[in-house]
C-alpha atoms as a PDB file:
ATOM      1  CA  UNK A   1      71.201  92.288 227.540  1.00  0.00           C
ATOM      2  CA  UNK A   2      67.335  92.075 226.667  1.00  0.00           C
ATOM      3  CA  UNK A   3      68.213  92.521 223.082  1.00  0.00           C
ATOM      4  CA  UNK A   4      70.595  89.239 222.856  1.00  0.00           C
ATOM      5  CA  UNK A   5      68.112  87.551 225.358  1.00  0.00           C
ATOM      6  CA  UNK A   6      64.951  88.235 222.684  1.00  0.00           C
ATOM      7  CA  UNK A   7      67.061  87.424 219.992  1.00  0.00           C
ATOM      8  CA  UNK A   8      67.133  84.014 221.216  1.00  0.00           C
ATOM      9  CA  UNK A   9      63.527  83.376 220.577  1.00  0.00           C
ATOM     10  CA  UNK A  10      63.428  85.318 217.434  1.00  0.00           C
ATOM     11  CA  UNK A  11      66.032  82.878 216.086  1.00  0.00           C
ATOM     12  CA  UNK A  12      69.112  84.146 214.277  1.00  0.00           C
ATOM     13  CA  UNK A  13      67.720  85.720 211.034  1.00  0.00           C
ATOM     14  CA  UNK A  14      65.061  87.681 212.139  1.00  0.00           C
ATOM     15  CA  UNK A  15      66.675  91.029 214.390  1.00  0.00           C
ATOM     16  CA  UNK A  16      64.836  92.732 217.400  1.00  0.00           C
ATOM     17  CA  UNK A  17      64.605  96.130 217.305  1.00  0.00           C
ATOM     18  CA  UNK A  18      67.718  96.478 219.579  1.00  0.00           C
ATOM     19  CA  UNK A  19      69.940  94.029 217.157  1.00  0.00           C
ATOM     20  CA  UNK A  20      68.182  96.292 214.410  1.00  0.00           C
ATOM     21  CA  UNK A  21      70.287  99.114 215.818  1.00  0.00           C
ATOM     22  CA  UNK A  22      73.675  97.708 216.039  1.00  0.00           C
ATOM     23  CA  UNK A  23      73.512  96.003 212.567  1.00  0.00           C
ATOM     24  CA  UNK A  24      72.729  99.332 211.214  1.00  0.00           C
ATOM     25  CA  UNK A  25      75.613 101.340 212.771  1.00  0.00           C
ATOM     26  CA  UNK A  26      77.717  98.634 211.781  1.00  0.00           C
ATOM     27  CA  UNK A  27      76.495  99.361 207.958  1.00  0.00           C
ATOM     28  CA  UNK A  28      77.131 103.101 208.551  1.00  0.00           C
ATOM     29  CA  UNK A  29      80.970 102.665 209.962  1.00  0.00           C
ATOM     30  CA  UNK A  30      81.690 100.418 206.988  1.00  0.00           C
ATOM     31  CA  UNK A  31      80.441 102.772 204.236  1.00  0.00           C
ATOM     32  CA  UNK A  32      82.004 105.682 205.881  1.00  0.00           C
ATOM     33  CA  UNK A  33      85.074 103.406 205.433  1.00  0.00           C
ATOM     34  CA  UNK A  34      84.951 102.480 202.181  1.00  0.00           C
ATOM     35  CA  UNK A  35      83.867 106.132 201.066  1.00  0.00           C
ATOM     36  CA  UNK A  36      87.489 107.261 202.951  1.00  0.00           C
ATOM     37  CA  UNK A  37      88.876 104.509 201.504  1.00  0.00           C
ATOM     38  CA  UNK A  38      87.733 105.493 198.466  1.00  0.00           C
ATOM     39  CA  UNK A  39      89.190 109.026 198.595  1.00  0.00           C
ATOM     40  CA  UNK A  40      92.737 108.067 199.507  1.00  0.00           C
ATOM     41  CA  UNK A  41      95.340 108.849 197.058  1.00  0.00           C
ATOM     42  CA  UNK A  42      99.438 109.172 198.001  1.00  0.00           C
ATOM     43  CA  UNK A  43     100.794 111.279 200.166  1.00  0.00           C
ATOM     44  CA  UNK A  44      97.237 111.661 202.159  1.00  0.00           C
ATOM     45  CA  UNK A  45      98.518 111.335 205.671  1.00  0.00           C
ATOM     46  CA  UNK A  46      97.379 108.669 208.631  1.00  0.00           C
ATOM     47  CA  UNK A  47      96.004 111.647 210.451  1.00  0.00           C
ATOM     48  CA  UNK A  48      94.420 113.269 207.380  1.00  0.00           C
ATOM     49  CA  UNK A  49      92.707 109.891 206.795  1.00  0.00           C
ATOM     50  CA  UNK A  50      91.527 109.803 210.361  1.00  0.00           C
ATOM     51  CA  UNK A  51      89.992 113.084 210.020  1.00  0.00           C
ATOM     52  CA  UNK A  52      88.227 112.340 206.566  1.00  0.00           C
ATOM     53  CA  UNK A  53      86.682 109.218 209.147  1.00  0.00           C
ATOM     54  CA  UNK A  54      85.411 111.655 211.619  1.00  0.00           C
ATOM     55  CA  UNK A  55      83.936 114.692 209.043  1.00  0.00           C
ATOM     56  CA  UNK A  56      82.017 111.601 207.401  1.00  0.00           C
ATOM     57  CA  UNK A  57      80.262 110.407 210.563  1.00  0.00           C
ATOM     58  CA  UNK A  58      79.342 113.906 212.078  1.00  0.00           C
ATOM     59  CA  UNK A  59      77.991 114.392 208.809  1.00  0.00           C
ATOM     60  CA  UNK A  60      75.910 111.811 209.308  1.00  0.00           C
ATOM     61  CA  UNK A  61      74.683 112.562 212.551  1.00  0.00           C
ATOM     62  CA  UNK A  62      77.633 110.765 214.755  1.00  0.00           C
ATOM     63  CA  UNK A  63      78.246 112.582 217.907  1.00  0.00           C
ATOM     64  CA  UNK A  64      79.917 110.129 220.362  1.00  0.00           C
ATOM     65  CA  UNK A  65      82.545 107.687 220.236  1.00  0.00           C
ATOM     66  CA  UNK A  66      83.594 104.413 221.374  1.00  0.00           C
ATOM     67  CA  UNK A  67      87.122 105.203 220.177  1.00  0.00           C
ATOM     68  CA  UNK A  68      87.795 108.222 217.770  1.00  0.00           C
ATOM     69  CA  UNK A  69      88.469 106.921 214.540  1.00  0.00           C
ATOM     70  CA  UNK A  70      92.352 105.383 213.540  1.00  0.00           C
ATOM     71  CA  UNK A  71      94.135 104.877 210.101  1.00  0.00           C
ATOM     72  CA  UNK A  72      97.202 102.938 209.944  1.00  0.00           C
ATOM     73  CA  UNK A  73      99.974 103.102 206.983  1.00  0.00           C
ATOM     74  CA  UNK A  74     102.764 100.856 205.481  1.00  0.00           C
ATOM     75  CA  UNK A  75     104.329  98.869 208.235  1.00  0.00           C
ATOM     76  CA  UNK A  76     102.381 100.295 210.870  1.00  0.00           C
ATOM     77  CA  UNK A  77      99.312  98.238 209.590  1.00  0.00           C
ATOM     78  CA  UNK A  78     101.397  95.352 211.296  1.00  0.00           C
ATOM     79  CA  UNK A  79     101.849  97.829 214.180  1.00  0.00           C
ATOM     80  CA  UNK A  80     106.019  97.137 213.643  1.00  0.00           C
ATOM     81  CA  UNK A  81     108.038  97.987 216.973  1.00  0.00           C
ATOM     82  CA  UNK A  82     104.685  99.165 218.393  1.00  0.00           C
ATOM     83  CA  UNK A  83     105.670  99.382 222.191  1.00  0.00           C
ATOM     84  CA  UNK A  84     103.460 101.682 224.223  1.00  0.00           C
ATOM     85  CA  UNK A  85      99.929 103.115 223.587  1.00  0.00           C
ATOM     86  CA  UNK A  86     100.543 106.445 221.914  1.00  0.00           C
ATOM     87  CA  UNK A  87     102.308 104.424 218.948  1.00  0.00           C
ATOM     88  CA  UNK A  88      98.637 103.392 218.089  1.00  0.00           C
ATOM     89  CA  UNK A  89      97.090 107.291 217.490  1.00  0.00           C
ATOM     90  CA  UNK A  90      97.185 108.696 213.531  1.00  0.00           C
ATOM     91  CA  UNK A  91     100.670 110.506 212.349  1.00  0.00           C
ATOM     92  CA  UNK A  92     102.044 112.195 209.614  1.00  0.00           C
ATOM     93  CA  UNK A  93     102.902 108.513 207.354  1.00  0.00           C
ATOM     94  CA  UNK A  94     101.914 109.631 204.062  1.00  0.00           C
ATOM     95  CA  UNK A  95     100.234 106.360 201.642  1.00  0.00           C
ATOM     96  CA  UNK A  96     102.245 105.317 199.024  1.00  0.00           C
ATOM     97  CA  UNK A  97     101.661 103.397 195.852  1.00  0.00           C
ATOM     98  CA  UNK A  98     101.315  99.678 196.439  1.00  0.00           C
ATOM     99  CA  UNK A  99     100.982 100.237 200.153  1.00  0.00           C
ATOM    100  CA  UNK A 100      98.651  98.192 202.434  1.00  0.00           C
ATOM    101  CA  UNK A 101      96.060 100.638 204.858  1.00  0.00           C
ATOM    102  CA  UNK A 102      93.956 100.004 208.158  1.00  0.00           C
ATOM    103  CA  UNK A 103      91.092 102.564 209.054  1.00  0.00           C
ATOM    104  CA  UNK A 104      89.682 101.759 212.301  1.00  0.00           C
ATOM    105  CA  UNK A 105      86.582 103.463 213.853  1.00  0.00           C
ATOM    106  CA  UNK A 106      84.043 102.884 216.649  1.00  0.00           C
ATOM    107  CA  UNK A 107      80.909 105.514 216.184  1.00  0.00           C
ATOM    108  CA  UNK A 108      77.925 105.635 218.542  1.00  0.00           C
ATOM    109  CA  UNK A 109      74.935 106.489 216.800  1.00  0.00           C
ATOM    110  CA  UNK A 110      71.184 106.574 218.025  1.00  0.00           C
ATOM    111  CA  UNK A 111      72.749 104.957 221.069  1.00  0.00           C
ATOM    112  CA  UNK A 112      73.837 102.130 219.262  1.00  0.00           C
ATOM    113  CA  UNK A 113      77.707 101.297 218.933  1.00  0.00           C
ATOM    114  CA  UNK A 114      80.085  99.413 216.437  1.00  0.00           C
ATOM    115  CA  UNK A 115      83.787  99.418 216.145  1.00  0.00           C
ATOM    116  CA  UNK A 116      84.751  98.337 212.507  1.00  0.00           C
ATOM    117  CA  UNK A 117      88.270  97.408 211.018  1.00  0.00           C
ATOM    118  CA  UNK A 118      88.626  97.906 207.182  1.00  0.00           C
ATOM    119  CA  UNK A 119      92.051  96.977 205.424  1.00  0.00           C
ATOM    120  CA  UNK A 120      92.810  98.041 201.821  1.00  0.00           C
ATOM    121  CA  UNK A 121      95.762  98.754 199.849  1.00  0.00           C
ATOM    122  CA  UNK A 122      96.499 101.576 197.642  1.00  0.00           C
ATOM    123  CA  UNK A 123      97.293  99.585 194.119  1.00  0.00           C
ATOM    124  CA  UNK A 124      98.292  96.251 194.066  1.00  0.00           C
ATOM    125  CA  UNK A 125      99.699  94.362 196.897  1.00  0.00           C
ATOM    126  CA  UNK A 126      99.590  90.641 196.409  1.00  0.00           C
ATOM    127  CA  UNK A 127     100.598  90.108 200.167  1.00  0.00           C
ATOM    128  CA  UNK A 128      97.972  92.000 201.465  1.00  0.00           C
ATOM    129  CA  UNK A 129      95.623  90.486 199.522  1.00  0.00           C
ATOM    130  CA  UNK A 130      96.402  87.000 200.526  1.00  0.00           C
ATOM    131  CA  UNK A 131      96.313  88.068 204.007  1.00  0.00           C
ATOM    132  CA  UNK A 132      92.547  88.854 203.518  1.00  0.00           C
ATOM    133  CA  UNK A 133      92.280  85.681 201.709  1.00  0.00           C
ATOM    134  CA  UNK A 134      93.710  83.868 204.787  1.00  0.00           C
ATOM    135  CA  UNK A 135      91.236  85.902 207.226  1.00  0.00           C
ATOM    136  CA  UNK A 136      88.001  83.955 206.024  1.00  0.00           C
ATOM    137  CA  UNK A 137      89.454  80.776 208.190  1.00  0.00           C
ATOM    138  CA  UNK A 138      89.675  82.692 211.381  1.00  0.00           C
ATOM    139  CA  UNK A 139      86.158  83.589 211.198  1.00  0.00           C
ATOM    140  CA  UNK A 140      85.017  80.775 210.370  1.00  0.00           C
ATOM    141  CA  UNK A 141      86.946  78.921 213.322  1.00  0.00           C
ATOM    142  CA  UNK A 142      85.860  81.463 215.856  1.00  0.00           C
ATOM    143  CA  UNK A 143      82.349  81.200 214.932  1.00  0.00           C
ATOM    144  CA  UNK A 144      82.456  77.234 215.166  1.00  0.00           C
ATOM    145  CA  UNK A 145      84.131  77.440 218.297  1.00  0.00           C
ATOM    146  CA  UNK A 146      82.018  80.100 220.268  1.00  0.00           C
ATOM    147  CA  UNK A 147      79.250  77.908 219.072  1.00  0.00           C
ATOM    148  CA  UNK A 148      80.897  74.965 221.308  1.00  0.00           C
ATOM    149  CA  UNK A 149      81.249  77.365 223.997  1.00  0.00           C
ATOM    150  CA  UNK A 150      84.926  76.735 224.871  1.00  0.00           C
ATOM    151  CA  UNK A 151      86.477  79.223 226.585  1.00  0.00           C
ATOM    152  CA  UNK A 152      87.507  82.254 225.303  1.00  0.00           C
ATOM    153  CA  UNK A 153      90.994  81.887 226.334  1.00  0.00           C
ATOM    154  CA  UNK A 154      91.396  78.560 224.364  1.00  0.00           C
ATOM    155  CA  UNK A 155      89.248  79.961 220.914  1.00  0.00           C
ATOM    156  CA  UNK A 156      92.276  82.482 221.876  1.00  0.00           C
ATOM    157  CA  UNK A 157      95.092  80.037 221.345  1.00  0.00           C
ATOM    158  CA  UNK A 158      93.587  78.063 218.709  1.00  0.00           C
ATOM    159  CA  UNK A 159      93.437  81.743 216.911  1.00  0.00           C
ATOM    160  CA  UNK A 160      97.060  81.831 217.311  1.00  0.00           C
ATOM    161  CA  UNK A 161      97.893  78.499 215.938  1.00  0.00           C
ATOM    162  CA  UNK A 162      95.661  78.478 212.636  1.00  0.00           C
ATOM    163  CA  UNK A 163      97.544  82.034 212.197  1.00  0.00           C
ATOM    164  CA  UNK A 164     100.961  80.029 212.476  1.00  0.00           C
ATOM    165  CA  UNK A 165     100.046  77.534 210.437  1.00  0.00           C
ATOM    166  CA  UNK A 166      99.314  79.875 208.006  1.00  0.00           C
ATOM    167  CA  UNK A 167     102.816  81.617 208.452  1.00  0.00           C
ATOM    168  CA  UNK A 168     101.464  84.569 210.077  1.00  0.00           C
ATOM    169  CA  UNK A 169     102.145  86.673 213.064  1.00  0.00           C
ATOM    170  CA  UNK A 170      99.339  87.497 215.746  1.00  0.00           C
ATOM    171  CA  UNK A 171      99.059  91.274 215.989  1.00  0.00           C
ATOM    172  CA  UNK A 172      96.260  91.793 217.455  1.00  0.00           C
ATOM    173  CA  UNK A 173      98.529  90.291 220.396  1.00  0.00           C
ATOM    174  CA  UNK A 174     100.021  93.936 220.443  1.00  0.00           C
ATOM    175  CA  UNK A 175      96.719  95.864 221.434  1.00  0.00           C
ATOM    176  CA  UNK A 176      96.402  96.580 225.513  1.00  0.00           C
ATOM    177  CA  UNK A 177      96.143  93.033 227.444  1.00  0.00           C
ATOM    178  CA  UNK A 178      96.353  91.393 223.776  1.00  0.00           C
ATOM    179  CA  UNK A 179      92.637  91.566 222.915  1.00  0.00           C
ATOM    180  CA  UNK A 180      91.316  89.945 220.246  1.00  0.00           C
ATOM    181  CA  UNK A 181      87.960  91.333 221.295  1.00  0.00           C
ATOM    182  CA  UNK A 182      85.862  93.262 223.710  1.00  0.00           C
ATOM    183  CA  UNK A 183      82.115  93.608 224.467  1.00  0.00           C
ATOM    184  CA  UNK A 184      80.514  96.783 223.042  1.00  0.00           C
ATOM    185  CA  UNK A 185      76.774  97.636 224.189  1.00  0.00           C
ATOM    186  CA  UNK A 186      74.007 100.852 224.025  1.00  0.00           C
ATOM    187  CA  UNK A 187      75.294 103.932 225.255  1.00  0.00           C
ATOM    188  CA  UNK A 188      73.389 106.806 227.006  1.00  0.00           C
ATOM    189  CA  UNK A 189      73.094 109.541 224.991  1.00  0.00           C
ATOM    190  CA  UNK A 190      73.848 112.806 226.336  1.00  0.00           C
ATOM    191  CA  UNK A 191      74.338 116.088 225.041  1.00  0.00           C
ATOM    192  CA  UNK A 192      78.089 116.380 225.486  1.00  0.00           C
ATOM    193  CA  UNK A 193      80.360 113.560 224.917  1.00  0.00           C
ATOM    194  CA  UNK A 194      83.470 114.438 225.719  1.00  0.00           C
ATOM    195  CA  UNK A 195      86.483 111.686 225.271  1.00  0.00           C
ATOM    196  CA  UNK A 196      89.622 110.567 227.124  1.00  0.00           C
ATOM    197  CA  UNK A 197      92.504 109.768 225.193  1.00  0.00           C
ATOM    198  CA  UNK A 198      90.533 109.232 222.162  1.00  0.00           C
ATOM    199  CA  UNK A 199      87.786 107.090 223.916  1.00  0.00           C
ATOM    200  CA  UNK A 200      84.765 108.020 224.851  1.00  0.00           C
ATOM    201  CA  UNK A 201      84.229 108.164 228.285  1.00  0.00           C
ATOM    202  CA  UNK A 202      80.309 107.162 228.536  1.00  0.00           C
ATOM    203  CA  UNK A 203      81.302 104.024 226.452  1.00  0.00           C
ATOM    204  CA  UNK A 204      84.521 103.457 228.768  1.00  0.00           C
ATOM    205  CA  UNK A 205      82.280 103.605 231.616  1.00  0.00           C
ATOM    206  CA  UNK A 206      80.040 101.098 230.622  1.00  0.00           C
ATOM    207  CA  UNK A 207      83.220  98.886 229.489  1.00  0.00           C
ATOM    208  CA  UNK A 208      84.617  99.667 233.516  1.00  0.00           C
ATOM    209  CA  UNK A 209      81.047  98.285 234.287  1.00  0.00           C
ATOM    210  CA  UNK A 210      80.917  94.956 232.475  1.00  0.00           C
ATOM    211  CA  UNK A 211      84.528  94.785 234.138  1.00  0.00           C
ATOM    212  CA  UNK A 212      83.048  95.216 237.892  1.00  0.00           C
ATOM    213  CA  UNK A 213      80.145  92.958 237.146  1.00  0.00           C
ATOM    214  CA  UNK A 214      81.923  90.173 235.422  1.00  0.00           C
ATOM    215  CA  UNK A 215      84.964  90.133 237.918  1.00  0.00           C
ATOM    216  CA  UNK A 216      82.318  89.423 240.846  1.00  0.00           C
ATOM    217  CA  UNK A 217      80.599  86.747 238.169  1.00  0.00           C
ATOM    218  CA  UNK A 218      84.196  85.162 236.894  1.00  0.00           C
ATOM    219  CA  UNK A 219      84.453  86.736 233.618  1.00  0.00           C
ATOM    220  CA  UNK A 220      85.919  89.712 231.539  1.00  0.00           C
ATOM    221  CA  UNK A 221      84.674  91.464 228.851  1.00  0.00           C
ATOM    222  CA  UNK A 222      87.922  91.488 227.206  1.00  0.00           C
ATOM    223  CA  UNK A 223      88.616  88.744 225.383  1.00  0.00           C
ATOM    224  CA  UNK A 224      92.601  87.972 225.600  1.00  0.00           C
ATOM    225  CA  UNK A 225      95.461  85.196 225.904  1.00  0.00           C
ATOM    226  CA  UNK A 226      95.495  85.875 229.795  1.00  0.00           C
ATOM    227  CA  UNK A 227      93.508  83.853 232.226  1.00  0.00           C
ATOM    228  CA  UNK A 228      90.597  86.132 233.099  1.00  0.00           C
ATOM    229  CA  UNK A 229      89.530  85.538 229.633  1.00  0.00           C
ATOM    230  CA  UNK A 230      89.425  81.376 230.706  1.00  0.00           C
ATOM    231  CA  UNK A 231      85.569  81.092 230.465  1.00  0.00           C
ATOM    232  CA  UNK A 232      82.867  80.532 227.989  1.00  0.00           C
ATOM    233  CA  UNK A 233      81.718  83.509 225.972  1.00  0.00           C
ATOM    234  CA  UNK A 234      79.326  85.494 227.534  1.00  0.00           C
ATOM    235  CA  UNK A 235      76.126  86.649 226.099  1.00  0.00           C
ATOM    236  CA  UNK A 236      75.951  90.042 224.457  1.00  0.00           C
ATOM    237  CA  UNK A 237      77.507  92.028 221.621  1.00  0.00           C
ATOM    238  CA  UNK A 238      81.700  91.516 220.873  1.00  0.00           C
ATOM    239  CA  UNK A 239      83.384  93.306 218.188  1.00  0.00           C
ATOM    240  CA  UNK A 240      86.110  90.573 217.054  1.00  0.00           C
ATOM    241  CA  UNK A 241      89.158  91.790 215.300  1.00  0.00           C
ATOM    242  CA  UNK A 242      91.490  89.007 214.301  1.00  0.00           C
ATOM    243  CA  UNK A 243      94.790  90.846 213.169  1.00  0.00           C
ATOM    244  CA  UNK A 244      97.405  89.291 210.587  1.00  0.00           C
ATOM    245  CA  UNK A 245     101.123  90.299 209.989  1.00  0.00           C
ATOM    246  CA  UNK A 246     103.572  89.466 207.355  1.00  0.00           C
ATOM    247  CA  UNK A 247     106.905  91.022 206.714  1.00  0.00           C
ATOM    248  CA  UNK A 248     105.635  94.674 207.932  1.00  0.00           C
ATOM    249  CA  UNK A 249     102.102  94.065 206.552  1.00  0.00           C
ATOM    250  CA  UNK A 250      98.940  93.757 207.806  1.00  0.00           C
ATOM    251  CA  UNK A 251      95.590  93.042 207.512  1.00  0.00           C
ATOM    252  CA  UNK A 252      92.441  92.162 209.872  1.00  0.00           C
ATOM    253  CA  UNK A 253      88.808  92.946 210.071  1.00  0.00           C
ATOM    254  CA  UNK A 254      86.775  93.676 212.989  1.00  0.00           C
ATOM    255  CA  UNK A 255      82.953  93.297 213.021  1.00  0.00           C
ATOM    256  CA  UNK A 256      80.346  92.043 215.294  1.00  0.00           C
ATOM    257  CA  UNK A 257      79.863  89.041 216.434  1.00  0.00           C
ATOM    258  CA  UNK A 258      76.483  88.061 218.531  1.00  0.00           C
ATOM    259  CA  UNK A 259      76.534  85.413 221.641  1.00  0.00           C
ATOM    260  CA  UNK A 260      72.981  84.817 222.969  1.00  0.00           C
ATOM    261  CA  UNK A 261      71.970  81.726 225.911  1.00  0.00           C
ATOM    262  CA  UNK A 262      70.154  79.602 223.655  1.00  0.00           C
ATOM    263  CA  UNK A 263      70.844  76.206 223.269  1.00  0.00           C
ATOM    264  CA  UNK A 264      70.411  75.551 219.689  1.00  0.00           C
ATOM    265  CA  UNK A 265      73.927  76.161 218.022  1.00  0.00           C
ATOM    266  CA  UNK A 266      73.001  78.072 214.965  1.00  0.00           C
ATOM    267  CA  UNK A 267      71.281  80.736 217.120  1.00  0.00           C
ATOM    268  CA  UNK A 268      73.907  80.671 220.050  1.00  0.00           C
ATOM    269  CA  UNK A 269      76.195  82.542 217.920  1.00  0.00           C
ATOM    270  CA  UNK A 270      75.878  84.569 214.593  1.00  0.00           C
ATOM    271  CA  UNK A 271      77.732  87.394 213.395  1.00  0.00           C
ATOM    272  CA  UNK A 272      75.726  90.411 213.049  1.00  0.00           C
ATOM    273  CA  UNK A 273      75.570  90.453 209.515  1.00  0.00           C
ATOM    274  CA  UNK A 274      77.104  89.253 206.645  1.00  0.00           C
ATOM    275  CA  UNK A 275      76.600  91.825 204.214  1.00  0.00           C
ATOM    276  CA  UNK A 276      80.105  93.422 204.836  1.00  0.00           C
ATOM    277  CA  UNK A 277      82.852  94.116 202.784  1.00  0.00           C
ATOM    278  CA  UNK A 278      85.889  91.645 203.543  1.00  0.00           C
ATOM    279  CA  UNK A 279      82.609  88.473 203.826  1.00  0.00           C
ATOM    280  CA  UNK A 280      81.365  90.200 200.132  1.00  0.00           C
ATOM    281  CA  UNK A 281      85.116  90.127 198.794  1.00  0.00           C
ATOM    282  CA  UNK A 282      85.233  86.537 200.060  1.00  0.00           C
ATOM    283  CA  UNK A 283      81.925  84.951 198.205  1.00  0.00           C
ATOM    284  CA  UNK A 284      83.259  86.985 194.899  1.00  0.00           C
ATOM    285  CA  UNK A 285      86.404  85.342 194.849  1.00  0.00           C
ATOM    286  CA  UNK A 286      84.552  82.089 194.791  1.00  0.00           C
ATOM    287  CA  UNK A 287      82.155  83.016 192.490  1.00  0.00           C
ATOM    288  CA  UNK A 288      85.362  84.368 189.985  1.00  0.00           C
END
């Protein structure tokens, strides 16, 4: 990706153009989800919250999709006896005082595509809120650890075993092939962007792509437990959701993270920016 590759040479706090682009569709997915978030009140339903997601965007100029946007309720933030697919796609759960909340959304805007998780709770919840606490760690580790370039099956387990120590469960083990993350990238735009069970399908065809290319070049641009996931990261764009559970809670965030060739560690890896609203939450609770 030429945008990664220049990025290199810029060095790590100075975007391209193309970097530019990402960090700012990041920035609009975020305050679309903290405007939602904002709005909710009990009895507003998971699919009613979903649909606040998507008015906000269009609003805003968002036409295509990665993935049409998601909000997730109570126990189903921990995705609790989540079995098949269709379990993951807004219902009729209505938000209740005290209750913990996911909204999830991937917008393509200006060709440019992010796929954000945002957790909240409606009241207090001291639970959730340690659970966000406890999040800071895992980005932290997976930064460090991309940086080394191990592979992304073993930054995988190591995940895993933080999140035990920390008495946790792994839920993002419950999305399809147990991704923790996946490579996003520009998408074409076009005039009509239709979508396929709730993705849409130029960005699934670039995904399919990546998949072709990296099969013939040994690697995946899904990062999971499995073993097609057992090399180092790969340069380009990942959106990186590391998911907590607790006792039918949970909690994660998903931003993303940037993985470039250059040898100097600092500017190997960054995260795209770190003006977000979990990293902001974090730095005030030290300053308090």
């Amino acid at each position: 990706m030429a945008s990664v590759t220049s990025a290199t040479s810029a060095g790590a706090g100075e975007l391209t153009t193309g970097l530019r682009g990402f960090r700012e569709v990041q920035r609009l997915a975020y305050d679309c989800a903290e405007a939602v978030a904002a709005q909710l009140k009990p009895g507003v339903t998971e699919r009613a919250a979903a649909r606040m997601q998507r008015e906000w965007l269009r609003e805003r100029g968002v036409r295509d999709w990665f993935h049409l946007p998601f909000a997730w309720f109570g126990d189903r933030t921990a995705f609790v006896n989540f079995r098949i697919p269709l379990q993951f796609f807004p219902t009729n759960r209505e938000l209740e005082p005290g209750m913990a909340f996911i909204l999830d959304m991937a917008p393509v805007h200006n060709g440019f595509t992010a796929d954000i998780g945002y957790s909240g709770c409606l009241g207090l919840n001291p639970v959730h809120d340690r659970l966000l606490a406890d999040l800071e760690a895992h980005r932290e580790l997976i930064l460090r650890e991309v940086r080394e370039r191990r592979p992304l099956r073993e930054i995988y387990e190591d995940v895993d075993r933080l999140m035990v120590r920390q008495g946790y469960a792994n839920r993002h083990r419950a999305y399809p092939f147990g991704v923790i993350a996946h490579k996003i990238d520009r998408v074409r735009q076009r005039r009509w962007s239709p979508t396929l069970f709730g993705f849409g399908t130029q960005s699934l065809k670039g995904l399919a792509s990546d998949a072709l290319h990296g099969h013939r070049d040994g690697w995946s641009p899904l990062w999971s437990p499995y073993t097609f996931s057992d090399h180092p990261p790969q340069p380009g764009l990942w959106a990186v959701e590391p998911h907590l559970g607790f006792r039918g809670t949970g909690a994660k965030f998903e931003e993303i993270l940037v993985v470039t060739d250059s040898k100097d560690p600092q500017e190997s890896a960054f995260w795209l920016d770190d003006d977000l609203p979990h990293v902001r939450r974090w730095q005030e609770e030290k300053a308090a």
